[in-house]
C-alpha atoms as a PDB file:
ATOM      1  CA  UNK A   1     -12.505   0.774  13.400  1.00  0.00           C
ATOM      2  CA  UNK A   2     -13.420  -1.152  16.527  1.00  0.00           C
ATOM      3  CA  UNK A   3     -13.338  -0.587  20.140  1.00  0.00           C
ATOM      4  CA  UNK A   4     -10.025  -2.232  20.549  1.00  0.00           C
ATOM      5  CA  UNK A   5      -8.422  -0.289  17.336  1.00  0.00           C
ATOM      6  CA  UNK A   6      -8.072  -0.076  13.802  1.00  0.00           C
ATOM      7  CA  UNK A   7      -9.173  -3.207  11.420  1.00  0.00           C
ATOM      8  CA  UNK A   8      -6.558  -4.176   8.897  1.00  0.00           C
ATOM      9  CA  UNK A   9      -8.610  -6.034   6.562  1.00  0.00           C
ATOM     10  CA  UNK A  10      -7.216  -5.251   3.064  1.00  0.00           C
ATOM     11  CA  UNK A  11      -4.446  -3.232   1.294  1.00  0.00           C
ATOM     12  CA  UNK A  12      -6.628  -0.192   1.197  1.00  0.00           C
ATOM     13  CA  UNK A  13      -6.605  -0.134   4.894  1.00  0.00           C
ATOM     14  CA  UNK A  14      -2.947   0.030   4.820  1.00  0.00           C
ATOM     15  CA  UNK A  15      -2.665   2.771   2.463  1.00  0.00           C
ATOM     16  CA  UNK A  16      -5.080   4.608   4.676  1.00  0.00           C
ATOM     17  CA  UNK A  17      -2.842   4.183   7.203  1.00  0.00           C
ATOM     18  CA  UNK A  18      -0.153   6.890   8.218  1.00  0.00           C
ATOM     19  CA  UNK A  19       2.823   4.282   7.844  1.00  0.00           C
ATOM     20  CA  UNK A  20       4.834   6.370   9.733  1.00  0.00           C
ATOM     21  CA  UNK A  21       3.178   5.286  13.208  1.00  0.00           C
ATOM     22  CA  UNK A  22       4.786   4.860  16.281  1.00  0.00           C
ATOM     23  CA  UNK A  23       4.934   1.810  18.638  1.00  0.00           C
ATOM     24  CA  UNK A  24       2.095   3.176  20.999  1.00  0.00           C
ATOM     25  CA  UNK A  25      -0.086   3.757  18.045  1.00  0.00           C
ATOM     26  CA  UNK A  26       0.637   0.284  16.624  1.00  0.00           C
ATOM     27  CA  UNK A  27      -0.588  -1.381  19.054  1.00  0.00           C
ATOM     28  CA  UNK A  28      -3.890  -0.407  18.187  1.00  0.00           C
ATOM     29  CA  UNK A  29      -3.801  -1.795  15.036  1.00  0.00           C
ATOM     30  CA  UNK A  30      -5.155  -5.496  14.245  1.00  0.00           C
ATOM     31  CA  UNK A  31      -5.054  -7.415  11.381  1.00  0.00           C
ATOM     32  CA  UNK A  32      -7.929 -10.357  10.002  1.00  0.00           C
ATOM     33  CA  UNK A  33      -5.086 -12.439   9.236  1.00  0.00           C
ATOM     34  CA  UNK A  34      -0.757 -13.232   9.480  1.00  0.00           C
ATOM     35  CA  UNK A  35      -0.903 -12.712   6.182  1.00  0.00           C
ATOM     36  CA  UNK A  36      -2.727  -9.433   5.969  1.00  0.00           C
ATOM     37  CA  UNK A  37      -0.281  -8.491   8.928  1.00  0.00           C
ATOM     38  CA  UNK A  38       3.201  -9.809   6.936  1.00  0.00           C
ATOM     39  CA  UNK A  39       1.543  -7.135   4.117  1.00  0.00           C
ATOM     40  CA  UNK A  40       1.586  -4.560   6.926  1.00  0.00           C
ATOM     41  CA  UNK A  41       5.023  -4.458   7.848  1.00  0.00           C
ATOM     42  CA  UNK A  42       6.154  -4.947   3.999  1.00  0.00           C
ATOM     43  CA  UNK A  43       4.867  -1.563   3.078  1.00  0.00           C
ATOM     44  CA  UNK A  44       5.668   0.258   6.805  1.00  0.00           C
ATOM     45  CA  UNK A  45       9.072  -1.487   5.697  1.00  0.00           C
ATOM     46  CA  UNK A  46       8.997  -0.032   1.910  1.00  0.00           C
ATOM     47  CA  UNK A  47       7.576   3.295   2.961  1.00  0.00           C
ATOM     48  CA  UNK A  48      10.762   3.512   5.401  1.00  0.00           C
ATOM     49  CA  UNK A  49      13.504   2.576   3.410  1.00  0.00           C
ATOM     50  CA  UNK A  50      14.266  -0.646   4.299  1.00  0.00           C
ATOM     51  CA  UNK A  51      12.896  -4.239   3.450  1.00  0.00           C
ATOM     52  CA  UNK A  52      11.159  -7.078   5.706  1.00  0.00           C
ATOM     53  CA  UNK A  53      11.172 -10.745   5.730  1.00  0.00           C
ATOM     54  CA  UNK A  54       9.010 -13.510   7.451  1.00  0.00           C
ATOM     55  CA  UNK A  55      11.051 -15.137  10.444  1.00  0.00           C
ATOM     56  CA  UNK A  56      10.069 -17.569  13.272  1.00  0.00           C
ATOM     57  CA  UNK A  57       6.714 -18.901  14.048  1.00  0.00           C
ATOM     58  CA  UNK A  58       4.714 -20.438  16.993  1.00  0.00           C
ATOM     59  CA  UNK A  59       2.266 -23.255  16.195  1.00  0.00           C
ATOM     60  CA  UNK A  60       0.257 -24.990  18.501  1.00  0.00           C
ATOM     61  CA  UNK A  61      -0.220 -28.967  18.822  1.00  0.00           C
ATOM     62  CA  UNK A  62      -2.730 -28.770  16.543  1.00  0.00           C
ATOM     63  CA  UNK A  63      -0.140 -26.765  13.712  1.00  0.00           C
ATOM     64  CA  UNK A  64      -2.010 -23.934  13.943  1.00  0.00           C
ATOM     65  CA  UNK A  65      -0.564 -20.319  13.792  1.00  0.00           C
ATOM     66  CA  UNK A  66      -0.423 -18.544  16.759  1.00  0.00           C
ATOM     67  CA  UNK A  67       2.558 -16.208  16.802  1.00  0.00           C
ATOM     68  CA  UNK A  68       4.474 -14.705  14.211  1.00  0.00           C
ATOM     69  CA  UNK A  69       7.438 -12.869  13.655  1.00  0.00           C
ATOM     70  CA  UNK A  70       8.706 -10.472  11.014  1.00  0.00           C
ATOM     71  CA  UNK A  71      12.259  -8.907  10.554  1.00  0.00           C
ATOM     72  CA  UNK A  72      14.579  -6.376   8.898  1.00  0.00           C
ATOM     73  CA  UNK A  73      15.880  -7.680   6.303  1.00  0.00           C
ATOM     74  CA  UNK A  74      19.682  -7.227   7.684  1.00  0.00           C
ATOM     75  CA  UNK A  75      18.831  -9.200  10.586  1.00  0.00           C
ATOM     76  CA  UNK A  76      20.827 -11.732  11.949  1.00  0.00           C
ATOM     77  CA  UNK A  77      24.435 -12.480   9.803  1.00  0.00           C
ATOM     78  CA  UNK A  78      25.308 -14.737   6.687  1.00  0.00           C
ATOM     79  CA  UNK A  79      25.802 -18.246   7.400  1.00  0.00           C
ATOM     80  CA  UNK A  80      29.980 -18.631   8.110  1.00  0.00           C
ATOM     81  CA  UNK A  81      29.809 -22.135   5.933  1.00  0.00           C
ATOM     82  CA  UNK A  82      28.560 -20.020   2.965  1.00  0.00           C
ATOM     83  CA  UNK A  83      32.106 -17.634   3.744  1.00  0.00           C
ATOM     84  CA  UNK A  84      35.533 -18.394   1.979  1.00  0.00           C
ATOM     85  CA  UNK A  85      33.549 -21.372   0.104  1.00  0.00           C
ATOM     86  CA  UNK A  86      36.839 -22.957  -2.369  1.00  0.00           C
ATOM     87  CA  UNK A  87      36.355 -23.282  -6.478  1.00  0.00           C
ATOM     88  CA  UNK A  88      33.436 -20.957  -6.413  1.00  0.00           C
ATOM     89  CA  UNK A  89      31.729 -21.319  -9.831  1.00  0.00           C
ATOM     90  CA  UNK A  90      29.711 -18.092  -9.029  1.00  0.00           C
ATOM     91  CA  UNK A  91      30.758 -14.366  -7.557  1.00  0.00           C
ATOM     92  CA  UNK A  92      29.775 -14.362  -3.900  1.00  0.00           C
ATOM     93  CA  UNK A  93      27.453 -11.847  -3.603  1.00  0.00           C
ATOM     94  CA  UNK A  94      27.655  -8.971  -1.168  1.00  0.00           C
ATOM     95  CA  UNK A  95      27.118  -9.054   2.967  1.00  0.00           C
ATOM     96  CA  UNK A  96      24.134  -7.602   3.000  1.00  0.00           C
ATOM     97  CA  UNK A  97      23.314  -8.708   6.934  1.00  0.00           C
ATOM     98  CA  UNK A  98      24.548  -7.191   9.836  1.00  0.00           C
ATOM     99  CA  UNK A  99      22.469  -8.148  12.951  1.00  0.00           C
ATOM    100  CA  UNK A 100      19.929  -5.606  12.901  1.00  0.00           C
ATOM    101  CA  UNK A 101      16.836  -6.620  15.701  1.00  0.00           C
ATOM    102  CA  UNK A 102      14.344  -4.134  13.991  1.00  0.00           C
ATOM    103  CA  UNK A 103      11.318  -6.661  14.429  1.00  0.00           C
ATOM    104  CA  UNK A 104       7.451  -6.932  14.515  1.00  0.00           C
ATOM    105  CA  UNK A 105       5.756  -9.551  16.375  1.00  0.00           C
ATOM    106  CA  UNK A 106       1.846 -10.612  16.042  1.00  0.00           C
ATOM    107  CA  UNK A 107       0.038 -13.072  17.926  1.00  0.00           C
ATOM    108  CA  UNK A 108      -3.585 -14.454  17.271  1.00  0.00           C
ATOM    109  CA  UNK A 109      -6.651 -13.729  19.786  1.00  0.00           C
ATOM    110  CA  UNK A 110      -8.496 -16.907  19.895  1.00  0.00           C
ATOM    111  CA  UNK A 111     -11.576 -15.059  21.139  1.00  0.00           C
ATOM    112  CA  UNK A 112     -12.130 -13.023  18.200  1.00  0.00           C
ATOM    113  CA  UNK A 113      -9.269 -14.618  15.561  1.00  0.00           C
ATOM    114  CA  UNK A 114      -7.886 -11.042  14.879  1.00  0.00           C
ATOM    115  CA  UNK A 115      -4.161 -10.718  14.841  1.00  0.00           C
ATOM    116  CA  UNK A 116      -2.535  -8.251  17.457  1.00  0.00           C
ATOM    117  CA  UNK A 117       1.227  -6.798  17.774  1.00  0.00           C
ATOM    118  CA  UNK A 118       2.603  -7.876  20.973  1.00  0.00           C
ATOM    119  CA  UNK A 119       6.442  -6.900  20.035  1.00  0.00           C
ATOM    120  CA  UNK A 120       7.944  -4.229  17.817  1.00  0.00           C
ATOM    121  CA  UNK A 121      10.647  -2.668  17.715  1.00  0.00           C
ATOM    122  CA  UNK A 122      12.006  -0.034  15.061  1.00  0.00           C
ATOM    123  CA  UNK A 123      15.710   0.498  16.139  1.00  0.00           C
ATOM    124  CA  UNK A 124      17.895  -0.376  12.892  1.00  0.00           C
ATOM    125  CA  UNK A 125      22.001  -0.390  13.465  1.00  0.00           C
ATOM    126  CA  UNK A 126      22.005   0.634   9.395  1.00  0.00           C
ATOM    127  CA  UNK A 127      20.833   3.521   7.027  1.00  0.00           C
ATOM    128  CA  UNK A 128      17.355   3.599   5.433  1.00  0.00           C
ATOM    129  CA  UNK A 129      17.340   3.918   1.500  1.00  0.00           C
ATOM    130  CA  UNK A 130      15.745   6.246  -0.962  1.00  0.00           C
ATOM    131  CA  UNK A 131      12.991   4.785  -2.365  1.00  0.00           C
ATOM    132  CA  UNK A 132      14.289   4.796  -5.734  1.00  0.00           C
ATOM    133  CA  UNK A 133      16.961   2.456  -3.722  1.00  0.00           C
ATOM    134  CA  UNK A 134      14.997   0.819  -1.783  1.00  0.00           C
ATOM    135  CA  UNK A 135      11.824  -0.577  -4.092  1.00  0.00           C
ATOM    136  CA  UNK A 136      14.824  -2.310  -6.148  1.00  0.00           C
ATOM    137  CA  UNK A 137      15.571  -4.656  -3.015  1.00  0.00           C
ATOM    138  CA  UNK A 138      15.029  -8.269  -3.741  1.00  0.00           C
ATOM    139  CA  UNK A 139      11.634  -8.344  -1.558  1.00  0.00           C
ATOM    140  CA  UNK A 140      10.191  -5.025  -3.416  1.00  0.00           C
ATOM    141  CA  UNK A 141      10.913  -5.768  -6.690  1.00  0.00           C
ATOM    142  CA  UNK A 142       7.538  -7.386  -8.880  1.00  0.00           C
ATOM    143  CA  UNK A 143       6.975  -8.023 -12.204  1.00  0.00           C
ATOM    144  CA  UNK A 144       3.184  -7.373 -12.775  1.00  0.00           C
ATOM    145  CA  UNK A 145       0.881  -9.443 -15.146  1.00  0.00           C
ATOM    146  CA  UNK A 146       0.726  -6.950 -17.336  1.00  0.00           C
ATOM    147  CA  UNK A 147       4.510  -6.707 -17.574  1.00  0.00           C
ATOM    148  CA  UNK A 148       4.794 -10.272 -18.371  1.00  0.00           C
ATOM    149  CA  UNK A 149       2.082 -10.958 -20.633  1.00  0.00           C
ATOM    150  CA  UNK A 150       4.315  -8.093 -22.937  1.00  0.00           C
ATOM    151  CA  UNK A 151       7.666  -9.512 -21.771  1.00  0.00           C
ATOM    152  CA  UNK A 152       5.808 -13.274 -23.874  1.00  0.00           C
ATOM    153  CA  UNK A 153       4.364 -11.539 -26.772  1.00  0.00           C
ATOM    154  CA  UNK A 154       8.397  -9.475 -27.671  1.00  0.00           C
ATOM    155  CA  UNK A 155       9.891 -12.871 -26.985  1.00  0.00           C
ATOM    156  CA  UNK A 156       7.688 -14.621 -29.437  1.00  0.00           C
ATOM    157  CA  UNK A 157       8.163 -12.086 -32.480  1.00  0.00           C
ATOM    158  CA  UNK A 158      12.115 -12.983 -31.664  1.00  0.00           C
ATOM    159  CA  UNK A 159      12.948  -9.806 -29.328  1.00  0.00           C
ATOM    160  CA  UNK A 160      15.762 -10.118 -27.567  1.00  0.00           C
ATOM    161  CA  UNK A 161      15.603  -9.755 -23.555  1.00  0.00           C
ATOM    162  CA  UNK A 162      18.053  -6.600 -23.651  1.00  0.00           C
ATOM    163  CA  UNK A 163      15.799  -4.706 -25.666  1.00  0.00           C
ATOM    164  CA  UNK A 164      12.333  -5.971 -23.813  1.00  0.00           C
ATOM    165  CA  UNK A 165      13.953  -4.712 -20.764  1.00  0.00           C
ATOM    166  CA  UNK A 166      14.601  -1.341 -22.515  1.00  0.00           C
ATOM    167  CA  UNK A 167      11.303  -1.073 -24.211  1.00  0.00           C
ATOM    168  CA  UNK A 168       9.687  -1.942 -20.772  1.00  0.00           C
ATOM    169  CA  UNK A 169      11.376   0.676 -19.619  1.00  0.00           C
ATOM    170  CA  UNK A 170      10.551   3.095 -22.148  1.00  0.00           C
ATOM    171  CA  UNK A 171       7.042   2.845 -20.866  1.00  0.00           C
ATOM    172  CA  UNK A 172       7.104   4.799 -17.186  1.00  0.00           C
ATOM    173  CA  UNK A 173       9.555   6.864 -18.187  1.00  0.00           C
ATOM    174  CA  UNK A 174      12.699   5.300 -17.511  1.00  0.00           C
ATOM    175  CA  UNK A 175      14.454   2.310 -15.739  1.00  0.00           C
ATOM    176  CA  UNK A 176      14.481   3.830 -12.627  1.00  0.00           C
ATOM    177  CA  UNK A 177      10.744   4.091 -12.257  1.00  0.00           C
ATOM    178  CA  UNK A 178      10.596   0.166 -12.870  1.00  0.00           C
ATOM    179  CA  UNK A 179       9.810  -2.251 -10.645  1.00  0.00           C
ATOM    180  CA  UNK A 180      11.942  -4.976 -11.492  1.00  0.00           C
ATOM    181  CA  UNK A 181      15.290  -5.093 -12.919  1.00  0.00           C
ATOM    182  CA  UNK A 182      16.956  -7.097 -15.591  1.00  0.00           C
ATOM    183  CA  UNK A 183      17.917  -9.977 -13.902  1.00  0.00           C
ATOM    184  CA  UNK A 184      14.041 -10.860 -12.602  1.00  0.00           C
ATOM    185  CA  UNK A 185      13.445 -10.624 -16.806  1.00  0.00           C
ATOM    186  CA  UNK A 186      15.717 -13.743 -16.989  1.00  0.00           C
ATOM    187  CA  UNK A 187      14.232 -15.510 -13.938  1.00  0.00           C
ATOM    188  CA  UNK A 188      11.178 -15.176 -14.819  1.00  0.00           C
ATOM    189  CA  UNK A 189      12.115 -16.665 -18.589  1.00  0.00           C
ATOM    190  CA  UNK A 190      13.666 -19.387 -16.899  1.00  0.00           C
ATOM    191  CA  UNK A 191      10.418 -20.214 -14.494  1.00  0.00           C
ATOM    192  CA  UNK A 192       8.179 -20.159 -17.560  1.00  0.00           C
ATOM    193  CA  UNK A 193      10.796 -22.918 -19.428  1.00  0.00           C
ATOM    194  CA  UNK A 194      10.861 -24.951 -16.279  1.00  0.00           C
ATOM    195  CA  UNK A 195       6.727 -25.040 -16.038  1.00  0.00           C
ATOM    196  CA  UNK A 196       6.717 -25.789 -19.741  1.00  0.00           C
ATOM    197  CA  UNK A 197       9.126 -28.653 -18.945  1.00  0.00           C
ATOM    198  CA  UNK A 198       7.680 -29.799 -15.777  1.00  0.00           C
ATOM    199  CA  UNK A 199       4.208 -30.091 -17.994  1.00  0.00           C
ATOM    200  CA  UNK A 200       5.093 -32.249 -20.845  1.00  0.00           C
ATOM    201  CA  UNK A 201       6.806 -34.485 -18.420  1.00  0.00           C
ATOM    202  CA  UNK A 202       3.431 -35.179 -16.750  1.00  0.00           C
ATOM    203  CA  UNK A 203       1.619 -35.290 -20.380  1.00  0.00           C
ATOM    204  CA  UNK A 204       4.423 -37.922 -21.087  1.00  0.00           C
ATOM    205  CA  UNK A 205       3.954 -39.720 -17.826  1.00  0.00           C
ATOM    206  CA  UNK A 206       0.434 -39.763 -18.106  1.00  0.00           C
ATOM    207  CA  UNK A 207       0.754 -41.191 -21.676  1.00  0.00           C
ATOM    208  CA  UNK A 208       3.199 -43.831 -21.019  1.00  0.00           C
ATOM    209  CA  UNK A 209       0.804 -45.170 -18.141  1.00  0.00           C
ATOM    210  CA  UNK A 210      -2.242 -45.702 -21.005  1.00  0.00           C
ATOM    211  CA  UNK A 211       0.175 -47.227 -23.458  1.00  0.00           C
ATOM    212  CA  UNK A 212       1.316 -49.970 -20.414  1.00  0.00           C
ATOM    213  CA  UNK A 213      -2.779 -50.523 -19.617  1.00  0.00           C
ATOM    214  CA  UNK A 214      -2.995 -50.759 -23.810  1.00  0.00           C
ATOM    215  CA  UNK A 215      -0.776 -52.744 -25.634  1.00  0.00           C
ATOM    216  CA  UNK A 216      -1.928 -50.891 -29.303  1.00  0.00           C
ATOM    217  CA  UNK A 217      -1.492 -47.866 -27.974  1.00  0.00           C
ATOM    218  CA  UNK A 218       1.377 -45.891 -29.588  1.00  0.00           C
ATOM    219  CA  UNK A 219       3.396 -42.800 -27.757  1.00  0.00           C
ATOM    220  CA  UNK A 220       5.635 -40.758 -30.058  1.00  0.00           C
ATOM    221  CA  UNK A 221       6.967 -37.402 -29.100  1.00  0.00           C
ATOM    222  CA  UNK A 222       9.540 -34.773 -30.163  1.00  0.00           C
ATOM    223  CA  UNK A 223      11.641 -31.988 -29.093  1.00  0.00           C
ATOM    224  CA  UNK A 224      12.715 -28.689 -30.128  1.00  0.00           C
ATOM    225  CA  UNK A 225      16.243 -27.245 -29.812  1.00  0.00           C
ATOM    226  CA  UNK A 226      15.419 -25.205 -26.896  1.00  0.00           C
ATOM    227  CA  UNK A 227      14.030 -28.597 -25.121  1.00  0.00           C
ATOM    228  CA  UNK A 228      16.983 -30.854 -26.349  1.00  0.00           C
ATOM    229  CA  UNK A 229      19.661 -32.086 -23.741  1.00  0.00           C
END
């Protein structure tokens, strides 16, 4: 604590915090950093049934941050070019926006370089979630280290993603007390293939830029059939 308020300087802070507060007692509340004050809101946002996203910012000539501001994540509305799009290849996907102005604003005191709310407001024009509901929202969901480094050793004894997803699940007790869902198994399957990619292009690069510089040089590779286009 200080004489202006409460410090904010890690994620124990915030859990210390009743996350329930109201907008007098926020504004007592200062964070070390934008970023330390984005983690804020995510878990007053989490703890309330509802999800937050980072929105504009104020820089100054220099680029630095002065003012940010966070949002519900129904704020604002979808994009009308993305509506009625013709030959579709994919589903759309549901509305999920609806103009909420549920907002938290935090500006930067040059004096002392703490961050301070200047704006919030904590009217929402939709219902809140369960959390059961609402830590499977796109911005709560998380695949841990630990869950990934066991998601790569199933895959490489041939396990199917299916059945890691069930046997992941096996492990709190159920799918509901997961933090991720199915679909962030495959994404994150597909990151790790594009990184693998994106690496032996550079080896290849690198290579081919010796073997121009030396004329005996030789560069040979191969590819498997997961590689092969």
């Amino acid at each position: 604590d200080s004489e202006n308020g409460v410090i904010v300087s890690t994620l124990d802070d915030i859990f210390n915090l009743d996350l329930h507060l109201s907008p007098y007692e926020l504004r007592n509340v200062q964070f070390v950093s934008v970023e330390m004050a984005y983690l804020f809101y995510y878990w007053f946002a989490r703890v309330n049934g509802f999800a937050a996203r980072k929105s504009k910012i104020l820089r100054n000539i220099k680029g630095e941050k002065l003012q940010q501001t966070f949002v519900c994540f129904k704020e604002g509305f979808r994009d009308k070019r993305r509506m009625n799009i013709q030959n579709r290849k994919r589903k759309e996907t549901p509305v999920t926006r609806c103009g909420c102005e549920a907002k938290l604003r935090v500006h930067i005191d040059s004096t002392c370089g703490l961050w301070y709310i200047t704006y919030f407001v904590d009217d929402h024009n939709h219902s809140f979630l369960e959390d059961k509901y609402c830590r499977m929202l796109a911005s709560h969901r998380d695949m841990s280290e630990l869950d990934i480094m066991q998601l790569n050793k199933m895959r490489k004894v041939g396990i199917s993603s299916p059945h890691i997803y069930g046997s992941l699940a096996d492990q709190p007790g159920g799918y509901e007390r997961l933090s991720f869902c199915k679909k962030d198994i495959y994404n994150q399957i597909g990151r790790q293939r594009r990184l693998q990619g994106l690496d032996s292009k550079c080896a290849l690069e690198f290579l081919n830029g010796l073997k121009r510089n030396d004329p005996v040089m030789y560069v040979g590779h191969t590819v498997d059939e997961v590689s092969k286009k």
